[in-house]
C-alpha atoms as a PDB file:
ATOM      1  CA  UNK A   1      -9.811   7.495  -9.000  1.00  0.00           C
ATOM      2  CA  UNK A   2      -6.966   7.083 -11.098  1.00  0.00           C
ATOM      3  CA  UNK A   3      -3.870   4.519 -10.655  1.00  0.00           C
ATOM      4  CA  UNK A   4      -1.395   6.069 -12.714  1.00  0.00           C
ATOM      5  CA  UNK A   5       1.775   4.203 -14.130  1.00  0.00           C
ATOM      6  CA  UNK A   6       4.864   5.071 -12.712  1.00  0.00           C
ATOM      7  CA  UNK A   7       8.569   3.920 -12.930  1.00  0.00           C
ATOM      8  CA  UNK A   8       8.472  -0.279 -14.090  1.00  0.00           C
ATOM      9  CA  UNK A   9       5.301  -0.925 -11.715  1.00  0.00           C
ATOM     10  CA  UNK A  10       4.827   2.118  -9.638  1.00  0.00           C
ATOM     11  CA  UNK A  11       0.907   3.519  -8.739  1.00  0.00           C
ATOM     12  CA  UNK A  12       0.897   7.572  -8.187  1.00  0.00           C
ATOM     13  CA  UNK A  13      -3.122   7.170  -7.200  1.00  0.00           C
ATOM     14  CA  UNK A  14      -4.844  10.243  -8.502  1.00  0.00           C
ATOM     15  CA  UNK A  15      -8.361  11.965  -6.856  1.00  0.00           C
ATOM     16  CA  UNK A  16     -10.473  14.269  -8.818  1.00  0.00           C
ATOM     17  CA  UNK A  17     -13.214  16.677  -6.812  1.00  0.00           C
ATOM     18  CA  UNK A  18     -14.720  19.431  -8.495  1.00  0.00           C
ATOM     19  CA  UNK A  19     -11.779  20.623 -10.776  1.00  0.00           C
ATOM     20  CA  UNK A  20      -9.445  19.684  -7.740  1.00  0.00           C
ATOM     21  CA  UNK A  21      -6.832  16.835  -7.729  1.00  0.00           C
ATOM     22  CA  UNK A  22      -5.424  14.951  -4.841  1.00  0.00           C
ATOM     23  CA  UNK A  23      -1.824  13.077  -5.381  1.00  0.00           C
ATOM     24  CA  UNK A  24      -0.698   9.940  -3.297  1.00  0.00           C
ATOM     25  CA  UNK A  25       3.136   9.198  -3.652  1.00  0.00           C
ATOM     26  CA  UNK A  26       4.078  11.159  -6.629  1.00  0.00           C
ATOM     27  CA  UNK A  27       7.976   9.356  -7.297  1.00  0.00           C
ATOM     28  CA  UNK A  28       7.756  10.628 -10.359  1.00  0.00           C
ATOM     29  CA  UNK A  29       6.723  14.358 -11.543  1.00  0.00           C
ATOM     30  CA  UNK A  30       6.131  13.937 -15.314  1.00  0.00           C
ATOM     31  CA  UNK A  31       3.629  11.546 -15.646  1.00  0.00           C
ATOM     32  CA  UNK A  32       1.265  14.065 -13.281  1.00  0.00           C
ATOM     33  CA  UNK A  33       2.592  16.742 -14.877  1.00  0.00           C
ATOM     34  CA  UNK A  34       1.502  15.114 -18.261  1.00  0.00           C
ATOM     35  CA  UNK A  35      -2.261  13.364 -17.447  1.00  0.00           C
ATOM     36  CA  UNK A  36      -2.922  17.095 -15.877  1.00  0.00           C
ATOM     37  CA  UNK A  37      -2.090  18.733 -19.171  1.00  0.00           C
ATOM     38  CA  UNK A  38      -4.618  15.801 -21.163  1.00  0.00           C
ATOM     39  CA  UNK A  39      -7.127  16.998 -18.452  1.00  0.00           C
ATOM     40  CA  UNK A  40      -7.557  20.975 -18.696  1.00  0.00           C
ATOM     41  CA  UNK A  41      -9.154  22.815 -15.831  1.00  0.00           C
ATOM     42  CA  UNK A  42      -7.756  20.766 -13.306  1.00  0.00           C
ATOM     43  CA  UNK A  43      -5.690  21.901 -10.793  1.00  0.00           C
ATOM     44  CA  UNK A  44      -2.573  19.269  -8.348  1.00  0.00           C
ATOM     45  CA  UNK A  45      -3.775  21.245  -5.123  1.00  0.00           C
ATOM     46  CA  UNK A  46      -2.824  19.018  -2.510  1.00  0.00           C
ATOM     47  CA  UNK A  47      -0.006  15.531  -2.327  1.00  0.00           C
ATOM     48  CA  UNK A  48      -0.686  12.688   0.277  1.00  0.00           C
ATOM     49  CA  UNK A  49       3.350  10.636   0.821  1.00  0.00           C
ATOM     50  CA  UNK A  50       2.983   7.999   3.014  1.00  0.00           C
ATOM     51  CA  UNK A  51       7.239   7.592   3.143  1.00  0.00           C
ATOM     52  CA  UNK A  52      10.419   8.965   2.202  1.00  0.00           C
ATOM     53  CA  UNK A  53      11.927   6.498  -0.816  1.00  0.00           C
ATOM     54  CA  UNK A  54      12.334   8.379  -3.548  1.00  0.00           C
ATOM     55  CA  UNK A  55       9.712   6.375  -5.792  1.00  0.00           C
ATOM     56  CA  UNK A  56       7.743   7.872  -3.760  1.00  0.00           C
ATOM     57  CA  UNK A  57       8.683  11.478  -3.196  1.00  0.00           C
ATOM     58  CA  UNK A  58      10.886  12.167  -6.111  1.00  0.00           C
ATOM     59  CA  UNK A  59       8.666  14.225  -7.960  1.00  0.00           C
ATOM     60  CA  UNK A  60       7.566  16.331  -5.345  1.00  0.00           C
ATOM     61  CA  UNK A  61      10.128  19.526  -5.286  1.00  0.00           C
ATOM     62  CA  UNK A  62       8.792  20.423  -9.065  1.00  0.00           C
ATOM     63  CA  UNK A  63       5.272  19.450  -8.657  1.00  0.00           C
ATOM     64  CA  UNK A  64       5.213  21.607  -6.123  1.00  0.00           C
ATOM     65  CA  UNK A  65       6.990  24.278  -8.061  1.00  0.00           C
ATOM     66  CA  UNK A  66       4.570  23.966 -11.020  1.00  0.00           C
ATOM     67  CA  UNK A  67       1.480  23.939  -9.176  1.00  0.00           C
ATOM     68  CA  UNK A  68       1.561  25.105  -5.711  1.00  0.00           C
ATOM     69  CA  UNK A  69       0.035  22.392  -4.241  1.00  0.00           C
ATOM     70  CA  UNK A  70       0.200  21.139   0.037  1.00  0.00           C
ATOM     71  CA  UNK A  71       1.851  18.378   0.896  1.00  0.00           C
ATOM     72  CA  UNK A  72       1.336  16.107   3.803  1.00  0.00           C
ATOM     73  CA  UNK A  73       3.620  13.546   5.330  1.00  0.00           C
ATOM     74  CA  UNK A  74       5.135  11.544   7.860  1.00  0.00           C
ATOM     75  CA  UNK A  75       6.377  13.840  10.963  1.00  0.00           C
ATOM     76  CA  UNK A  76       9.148  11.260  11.557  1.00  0.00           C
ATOM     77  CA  UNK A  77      10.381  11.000   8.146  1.00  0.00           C
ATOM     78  CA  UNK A  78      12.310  13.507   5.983  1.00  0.00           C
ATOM     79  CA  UNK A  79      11.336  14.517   2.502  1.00  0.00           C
ATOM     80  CA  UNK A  80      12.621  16.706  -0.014  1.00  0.00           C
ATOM     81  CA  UNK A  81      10.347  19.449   0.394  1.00  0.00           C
ATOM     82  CA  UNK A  82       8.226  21.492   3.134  1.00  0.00           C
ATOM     83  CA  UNK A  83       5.567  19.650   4.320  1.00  0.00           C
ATOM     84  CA  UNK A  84       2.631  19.207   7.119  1.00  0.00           C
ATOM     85  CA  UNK A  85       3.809  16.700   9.222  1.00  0.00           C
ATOM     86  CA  UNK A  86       1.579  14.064  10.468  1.00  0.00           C
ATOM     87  CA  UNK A  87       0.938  11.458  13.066  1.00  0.00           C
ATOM     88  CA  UNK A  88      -1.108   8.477  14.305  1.00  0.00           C
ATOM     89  CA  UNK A  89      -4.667  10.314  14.762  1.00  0.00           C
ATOM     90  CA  UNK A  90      -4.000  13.254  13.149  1.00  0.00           C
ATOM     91  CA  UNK A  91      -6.823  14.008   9.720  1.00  0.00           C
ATOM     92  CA  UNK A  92      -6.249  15.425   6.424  1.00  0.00           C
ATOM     93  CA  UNK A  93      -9.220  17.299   4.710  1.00  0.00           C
ATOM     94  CA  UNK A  94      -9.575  17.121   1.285  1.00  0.00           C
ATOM     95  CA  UNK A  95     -12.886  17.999  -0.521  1.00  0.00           C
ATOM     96  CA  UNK A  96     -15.856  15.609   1.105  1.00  0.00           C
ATOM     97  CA  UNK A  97     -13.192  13.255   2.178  1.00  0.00           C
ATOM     98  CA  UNK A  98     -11.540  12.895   5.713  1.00  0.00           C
ATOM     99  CA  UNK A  99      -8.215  10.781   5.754  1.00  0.00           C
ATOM    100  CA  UNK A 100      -7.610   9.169   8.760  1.00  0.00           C
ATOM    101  CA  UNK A 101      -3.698   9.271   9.476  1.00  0.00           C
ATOM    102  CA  UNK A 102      -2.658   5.570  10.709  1.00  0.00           C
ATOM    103  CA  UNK A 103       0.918   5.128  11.875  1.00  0.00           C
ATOM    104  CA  UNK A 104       2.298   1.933  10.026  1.00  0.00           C
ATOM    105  CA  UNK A 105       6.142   1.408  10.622  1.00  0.00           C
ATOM    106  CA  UNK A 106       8.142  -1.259   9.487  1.00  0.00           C
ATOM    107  CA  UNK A 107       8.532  -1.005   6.270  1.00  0.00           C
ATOM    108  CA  UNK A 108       9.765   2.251   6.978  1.00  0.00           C
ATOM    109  CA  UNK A 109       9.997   3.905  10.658  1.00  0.00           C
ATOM    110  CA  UNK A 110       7.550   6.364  10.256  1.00  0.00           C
ATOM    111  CA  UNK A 111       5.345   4.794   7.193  1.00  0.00           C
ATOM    112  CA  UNK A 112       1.760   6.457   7.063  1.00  0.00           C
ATOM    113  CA  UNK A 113      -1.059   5.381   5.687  1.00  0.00           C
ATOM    114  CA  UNK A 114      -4.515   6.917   4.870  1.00  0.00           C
ATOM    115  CA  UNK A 115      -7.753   6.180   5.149  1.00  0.00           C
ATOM    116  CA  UNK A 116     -11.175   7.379   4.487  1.00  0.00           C
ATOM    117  CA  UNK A 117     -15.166   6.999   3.999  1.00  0.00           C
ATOM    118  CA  UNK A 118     -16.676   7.863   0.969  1.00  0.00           C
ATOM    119  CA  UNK A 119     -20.071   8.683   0.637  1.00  0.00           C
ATOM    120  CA  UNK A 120     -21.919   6.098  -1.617  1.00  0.00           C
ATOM    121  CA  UNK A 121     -19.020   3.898  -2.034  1.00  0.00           C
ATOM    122  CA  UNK A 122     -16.490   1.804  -0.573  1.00  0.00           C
ATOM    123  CA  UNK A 123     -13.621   2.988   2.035  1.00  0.00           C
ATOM    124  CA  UNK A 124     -10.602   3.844   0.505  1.00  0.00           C
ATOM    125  CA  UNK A 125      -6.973   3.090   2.043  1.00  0.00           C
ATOM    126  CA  UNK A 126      -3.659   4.332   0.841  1.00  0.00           C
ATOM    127  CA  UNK A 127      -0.820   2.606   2.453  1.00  0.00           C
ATOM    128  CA  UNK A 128       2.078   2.946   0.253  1.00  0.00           C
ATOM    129  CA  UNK A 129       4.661  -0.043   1.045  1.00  0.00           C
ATOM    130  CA  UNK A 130       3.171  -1.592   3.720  1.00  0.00           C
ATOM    131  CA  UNK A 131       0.406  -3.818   2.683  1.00  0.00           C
ATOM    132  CA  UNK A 132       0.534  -4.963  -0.769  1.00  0.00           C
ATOM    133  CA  UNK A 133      -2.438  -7.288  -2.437  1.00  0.00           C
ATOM    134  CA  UNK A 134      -1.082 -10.987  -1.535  1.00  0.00           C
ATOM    135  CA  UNK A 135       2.448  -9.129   0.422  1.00  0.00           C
ATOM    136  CA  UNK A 136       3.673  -6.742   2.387  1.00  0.00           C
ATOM    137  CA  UNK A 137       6.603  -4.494   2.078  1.00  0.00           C
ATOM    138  CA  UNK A 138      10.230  -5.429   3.093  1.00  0.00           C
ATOM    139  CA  UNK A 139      11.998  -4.080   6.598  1.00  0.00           C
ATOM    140  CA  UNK A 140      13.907  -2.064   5.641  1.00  0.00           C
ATOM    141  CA  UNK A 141      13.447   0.313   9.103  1.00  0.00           C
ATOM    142  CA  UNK A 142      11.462  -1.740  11.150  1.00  0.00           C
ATOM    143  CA  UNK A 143      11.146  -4.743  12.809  1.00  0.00           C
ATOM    144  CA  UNK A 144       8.968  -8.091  12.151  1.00  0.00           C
ATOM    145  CA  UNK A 145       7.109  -7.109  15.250  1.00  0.00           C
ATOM    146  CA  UNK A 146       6.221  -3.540  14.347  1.00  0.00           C
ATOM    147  CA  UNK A 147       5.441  -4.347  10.874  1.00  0.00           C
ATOM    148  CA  UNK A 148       3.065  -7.161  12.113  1.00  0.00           C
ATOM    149  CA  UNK A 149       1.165  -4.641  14.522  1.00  0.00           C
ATOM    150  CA  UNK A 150       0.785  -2.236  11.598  1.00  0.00           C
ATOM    151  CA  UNK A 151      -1.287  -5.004   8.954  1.00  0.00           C
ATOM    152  CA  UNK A 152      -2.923  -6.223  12.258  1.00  0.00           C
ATOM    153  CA  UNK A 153      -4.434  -2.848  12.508  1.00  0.00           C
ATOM    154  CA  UNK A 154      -4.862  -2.571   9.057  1.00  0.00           C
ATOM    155  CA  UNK A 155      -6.895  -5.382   9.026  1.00  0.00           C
ATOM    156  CA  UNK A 156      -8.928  -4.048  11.482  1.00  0.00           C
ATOM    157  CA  UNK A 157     -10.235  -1.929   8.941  1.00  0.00           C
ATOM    158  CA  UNK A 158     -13.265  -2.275   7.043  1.00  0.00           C
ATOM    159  CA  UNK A 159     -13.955  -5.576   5.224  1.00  0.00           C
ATOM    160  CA  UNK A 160     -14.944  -3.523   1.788  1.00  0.00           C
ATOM    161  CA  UNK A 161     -11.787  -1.522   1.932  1.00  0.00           C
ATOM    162  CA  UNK A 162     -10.476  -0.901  -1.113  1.00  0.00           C
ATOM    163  CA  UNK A 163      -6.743  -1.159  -0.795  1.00  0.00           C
ATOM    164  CA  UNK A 164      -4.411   1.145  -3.149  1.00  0.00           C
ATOM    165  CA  UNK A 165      -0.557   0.079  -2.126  1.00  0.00           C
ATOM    166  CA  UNK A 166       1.897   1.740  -4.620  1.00  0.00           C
ATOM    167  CA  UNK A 167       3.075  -1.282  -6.625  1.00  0.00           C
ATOM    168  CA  UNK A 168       1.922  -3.612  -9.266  1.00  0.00           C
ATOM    169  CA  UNK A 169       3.244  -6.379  -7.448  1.00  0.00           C
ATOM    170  CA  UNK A 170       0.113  -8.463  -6.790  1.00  0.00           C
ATOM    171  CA  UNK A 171       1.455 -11.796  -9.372  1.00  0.00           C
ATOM    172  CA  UNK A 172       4.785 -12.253  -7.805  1.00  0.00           C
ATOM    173  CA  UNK A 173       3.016 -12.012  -4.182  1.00  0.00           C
ATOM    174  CA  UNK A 174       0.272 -14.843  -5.260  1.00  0.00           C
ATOM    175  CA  UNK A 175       3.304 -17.096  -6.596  1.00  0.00           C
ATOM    176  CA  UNK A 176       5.139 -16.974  -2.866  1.00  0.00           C
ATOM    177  CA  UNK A 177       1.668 -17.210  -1.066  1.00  0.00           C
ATOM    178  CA  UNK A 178       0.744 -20.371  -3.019  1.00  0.00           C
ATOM    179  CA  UNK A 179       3.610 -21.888  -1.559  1.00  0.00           C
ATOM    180  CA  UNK A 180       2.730 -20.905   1.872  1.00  0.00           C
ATOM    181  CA  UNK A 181      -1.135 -22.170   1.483  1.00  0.00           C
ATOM    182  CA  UNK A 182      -0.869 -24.805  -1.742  1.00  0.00           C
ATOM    183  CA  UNK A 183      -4.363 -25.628  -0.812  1.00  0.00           C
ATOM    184  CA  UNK A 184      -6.103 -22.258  -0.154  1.00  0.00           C
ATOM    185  CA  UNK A 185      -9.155 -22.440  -2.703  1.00  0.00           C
ATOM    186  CA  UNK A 186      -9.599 -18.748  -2.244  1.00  0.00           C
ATOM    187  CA  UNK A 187      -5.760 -18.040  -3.227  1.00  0.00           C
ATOM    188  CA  UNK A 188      -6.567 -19.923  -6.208  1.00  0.00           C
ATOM    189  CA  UNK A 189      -9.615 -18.255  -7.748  1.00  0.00           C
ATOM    190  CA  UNK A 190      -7.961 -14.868  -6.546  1.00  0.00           C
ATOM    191  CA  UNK A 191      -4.812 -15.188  -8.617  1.00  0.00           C
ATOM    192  CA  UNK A 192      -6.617 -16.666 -11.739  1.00  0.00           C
ATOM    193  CA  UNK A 193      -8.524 -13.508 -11.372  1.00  0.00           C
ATOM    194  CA  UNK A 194      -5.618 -11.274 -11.512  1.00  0.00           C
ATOM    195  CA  UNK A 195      -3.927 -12.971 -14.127  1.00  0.00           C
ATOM    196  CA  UNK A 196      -7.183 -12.396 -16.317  1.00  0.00           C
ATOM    197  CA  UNK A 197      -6.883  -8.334 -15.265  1.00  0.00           C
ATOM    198  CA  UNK A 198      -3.168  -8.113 -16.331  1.00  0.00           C
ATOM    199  CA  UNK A 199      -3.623 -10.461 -19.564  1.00  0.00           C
ATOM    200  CA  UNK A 200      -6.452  -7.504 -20.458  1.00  0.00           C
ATOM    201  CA  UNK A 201      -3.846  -5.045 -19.449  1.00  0.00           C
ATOM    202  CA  UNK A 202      -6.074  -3.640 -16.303  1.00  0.00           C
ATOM    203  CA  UNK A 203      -4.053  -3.119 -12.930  1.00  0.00           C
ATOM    204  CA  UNK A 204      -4.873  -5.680 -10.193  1.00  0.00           C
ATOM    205  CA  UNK A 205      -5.650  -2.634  -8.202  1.00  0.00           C
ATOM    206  CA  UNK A 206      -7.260  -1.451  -5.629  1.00  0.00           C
ATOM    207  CA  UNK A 207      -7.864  -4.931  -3.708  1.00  0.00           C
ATOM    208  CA  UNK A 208     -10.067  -5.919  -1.051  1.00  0.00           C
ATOM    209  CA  UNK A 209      -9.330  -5.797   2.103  1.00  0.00           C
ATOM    210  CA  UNK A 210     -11.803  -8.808   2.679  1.00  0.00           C
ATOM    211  CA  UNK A 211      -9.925 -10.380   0.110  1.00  0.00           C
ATOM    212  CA  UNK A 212      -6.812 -10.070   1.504  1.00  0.00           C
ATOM    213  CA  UNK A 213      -7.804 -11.572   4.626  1.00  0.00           C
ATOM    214  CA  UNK A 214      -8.287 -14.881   3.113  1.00  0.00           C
ATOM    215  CA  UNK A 215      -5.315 -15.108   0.633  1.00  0.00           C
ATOM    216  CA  UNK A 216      -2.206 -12.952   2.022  1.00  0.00           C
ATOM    217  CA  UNK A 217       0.050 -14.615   4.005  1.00  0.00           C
ATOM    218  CA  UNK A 218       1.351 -11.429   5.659  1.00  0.00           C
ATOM    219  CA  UNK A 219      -2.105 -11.329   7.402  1.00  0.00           C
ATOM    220  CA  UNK A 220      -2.415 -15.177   8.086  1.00  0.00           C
ATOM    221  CA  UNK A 221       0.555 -15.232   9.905  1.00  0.00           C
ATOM    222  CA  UNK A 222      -1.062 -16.786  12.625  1.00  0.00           C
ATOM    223  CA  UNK A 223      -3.309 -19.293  10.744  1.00  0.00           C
ATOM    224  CA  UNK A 224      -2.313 -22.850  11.588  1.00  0.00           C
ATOM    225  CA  UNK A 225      -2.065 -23.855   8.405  1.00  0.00           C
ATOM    226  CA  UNK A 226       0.809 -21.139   7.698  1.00  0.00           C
ATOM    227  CA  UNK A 227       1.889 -21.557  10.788  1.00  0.00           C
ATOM    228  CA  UNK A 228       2.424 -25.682   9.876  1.00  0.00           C
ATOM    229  CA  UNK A 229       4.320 -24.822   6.585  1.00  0.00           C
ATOM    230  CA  UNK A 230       6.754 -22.347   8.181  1.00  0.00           C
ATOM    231  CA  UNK A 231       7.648 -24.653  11.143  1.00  0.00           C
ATOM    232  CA  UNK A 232       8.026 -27.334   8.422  1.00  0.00           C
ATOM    233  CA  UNK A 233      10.274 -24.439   6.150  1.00  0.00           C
ATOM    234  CA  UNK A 234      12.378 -23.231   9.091  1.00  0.00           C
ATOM    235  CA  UNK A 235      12.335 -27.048  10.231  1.00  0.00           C
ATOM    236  CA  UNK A 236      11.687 -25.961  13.733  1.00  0.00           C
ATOM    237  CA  UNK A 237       8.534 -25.579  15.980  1.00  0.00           C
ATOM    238  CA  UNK A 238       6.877 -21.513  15.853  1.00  0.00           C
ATOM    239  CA  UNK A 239       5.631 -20.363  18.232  1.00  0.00           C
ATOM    240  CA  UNK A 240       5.913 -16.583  18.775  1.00  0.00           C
ATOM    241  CA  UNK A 241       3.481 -14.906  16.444  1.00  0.00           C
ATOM    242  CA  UNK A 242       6.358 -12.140  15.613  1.00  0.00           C
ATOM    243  CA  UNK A 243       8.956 -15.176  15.219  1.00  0.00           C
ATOM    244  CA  UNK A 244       6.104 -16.834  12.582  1.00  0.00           C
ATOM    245  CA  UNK A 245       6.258 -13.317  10.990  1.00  0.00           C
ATOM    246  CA  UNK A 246       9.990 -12.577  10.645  1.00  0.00           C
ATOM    247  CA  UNK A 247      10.250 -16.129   9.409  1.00  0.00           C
ATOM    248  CA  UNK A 248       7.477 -15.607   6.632  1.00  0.00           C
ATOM    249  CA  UNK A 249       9.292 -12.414   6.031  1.00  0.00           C
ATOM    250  CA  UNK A 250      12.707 -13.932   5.419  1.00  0.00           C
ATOM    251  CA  UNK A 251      10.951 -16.607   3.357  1.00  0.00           C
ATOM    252  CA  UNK A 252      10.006 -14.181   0.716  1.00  0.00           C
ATOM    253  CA  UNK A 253      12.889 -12.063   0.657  1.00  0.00           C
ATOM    254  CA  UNK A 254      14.691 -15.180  -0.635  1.00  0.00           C
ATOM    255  CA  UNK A 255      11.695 -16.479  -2.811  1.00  0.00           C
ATOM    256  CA  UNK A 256      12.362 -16.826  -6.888  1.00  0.00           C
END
């Protein structure tokens, strides 16, 4: 599996199966274009898009072109080319893999993400914007309450997930969640770990779902030690768990 650099901090996530290559997100069509011409014999054959922004699908009309390959994508979202749409239950084949289609609005109204077993190896999960490692995505479609239901199910998931979001944005996210938790000794060890992968010049990618669980805000929402920082932030009592999570939400979106 391959996260490859897009844009300023953009993942296209790459999947290789006997000569066969899977795409997730492709924003940009070059930088596929040119890792599959250093790789001879392999062929783009199918593209997983999880939503519409064009980081995201803006290199799909000439991959498509170039190499013929399917696309799949939300049913309730537009993109620029013909696609299979797709829905909460449907499945995507793709060599010895079966992606599980979740529905995970909010970010977007009709965000997808993917998810599948491997065979010898961790679960995979591609979900684009929604759940980043220490964040989530902004609402830009949704609402705090839909986006909430989304990473609850999410973190249904596996434990050992391995979770490929889209975006290097794992340093900034650590920086806001210490200030929600100051005193979570997981947090800490977590983001001295990821500073050590980006001072080597690795990606902080794919997390752990388990991992996530005990530093990400987004999915503590309901702890009561985030819950005591954002009444103490808003200066108000919380209550309602989608209140607490429009509140952390609005928190970040003003963060420096």
């Amino acid at each position: 599996m391959t996260p490859l650099p897009a844009f300023a901090d953009n993942y296209i996530w790459l999947l290789e199966h006997q000569q066969q290559v899977l795409a997730v997100d492709p924003g940009d069509a070059q930088v596929v274009l040119d890792w599959l011409d250093q790789h001879p014999g392999l062929q783009l054959q199918a593209i997983l898009v999880t939503h519409h922004h064009s980081d995201h699908t803006g290199g799909l009309q000439e991959l498509v072109k170039r190499t013929g390959a399917q696309v799949y994508g939300p049913a309730l979202e537009m993109l620029p080319v013909p696609h299979q749409p797709l829905s909460q239950g449907d499945s995507v084949a793709w060599g010895p893999l079966c992606w599980q289609v979740l529905e995970v609005p909010g970010h977007t109204a009709g965000h997808l993400a993917y998810w599948a077993t491997i065979d010898g190896q961790t679960p995979l999960l591609f979900c684009g914007d929604t759940l980043f490692s220490g964040g989530c995505g902004r609402l830009f479609e949704g609402t705090p309450a839909q986006m909430l239901d989304s990473l609850d199910r999410l973190s249904q998931l596996p434990a050992e997930t391995r979770v490929c979001c889209a975006h290097e944005y794992t340093l900034s996210n650590l920086r806001f969640a210490r200030c929600v938790e100051p005193d979570n000794p997981s947090l800490k060890a977590y983001e001295a770990q990821c500073q050590a992968w980006r001072q080597a010049g690795h990606p902080t990618l794919p997390a752990r779902l388990g991992t996530e669980l005990q530093i990400n805000p987004f999915l503590r929402s309901r702890d009561p030690a985030v819950r005591a920082r954002l009444a103490l932030q808003a200066g108000m009592a919380v209550h309602d768990d989608a209140q607490a999570f429009a509140l952390l939400r609005q928190w970040k979106n003003t963060f420096q």
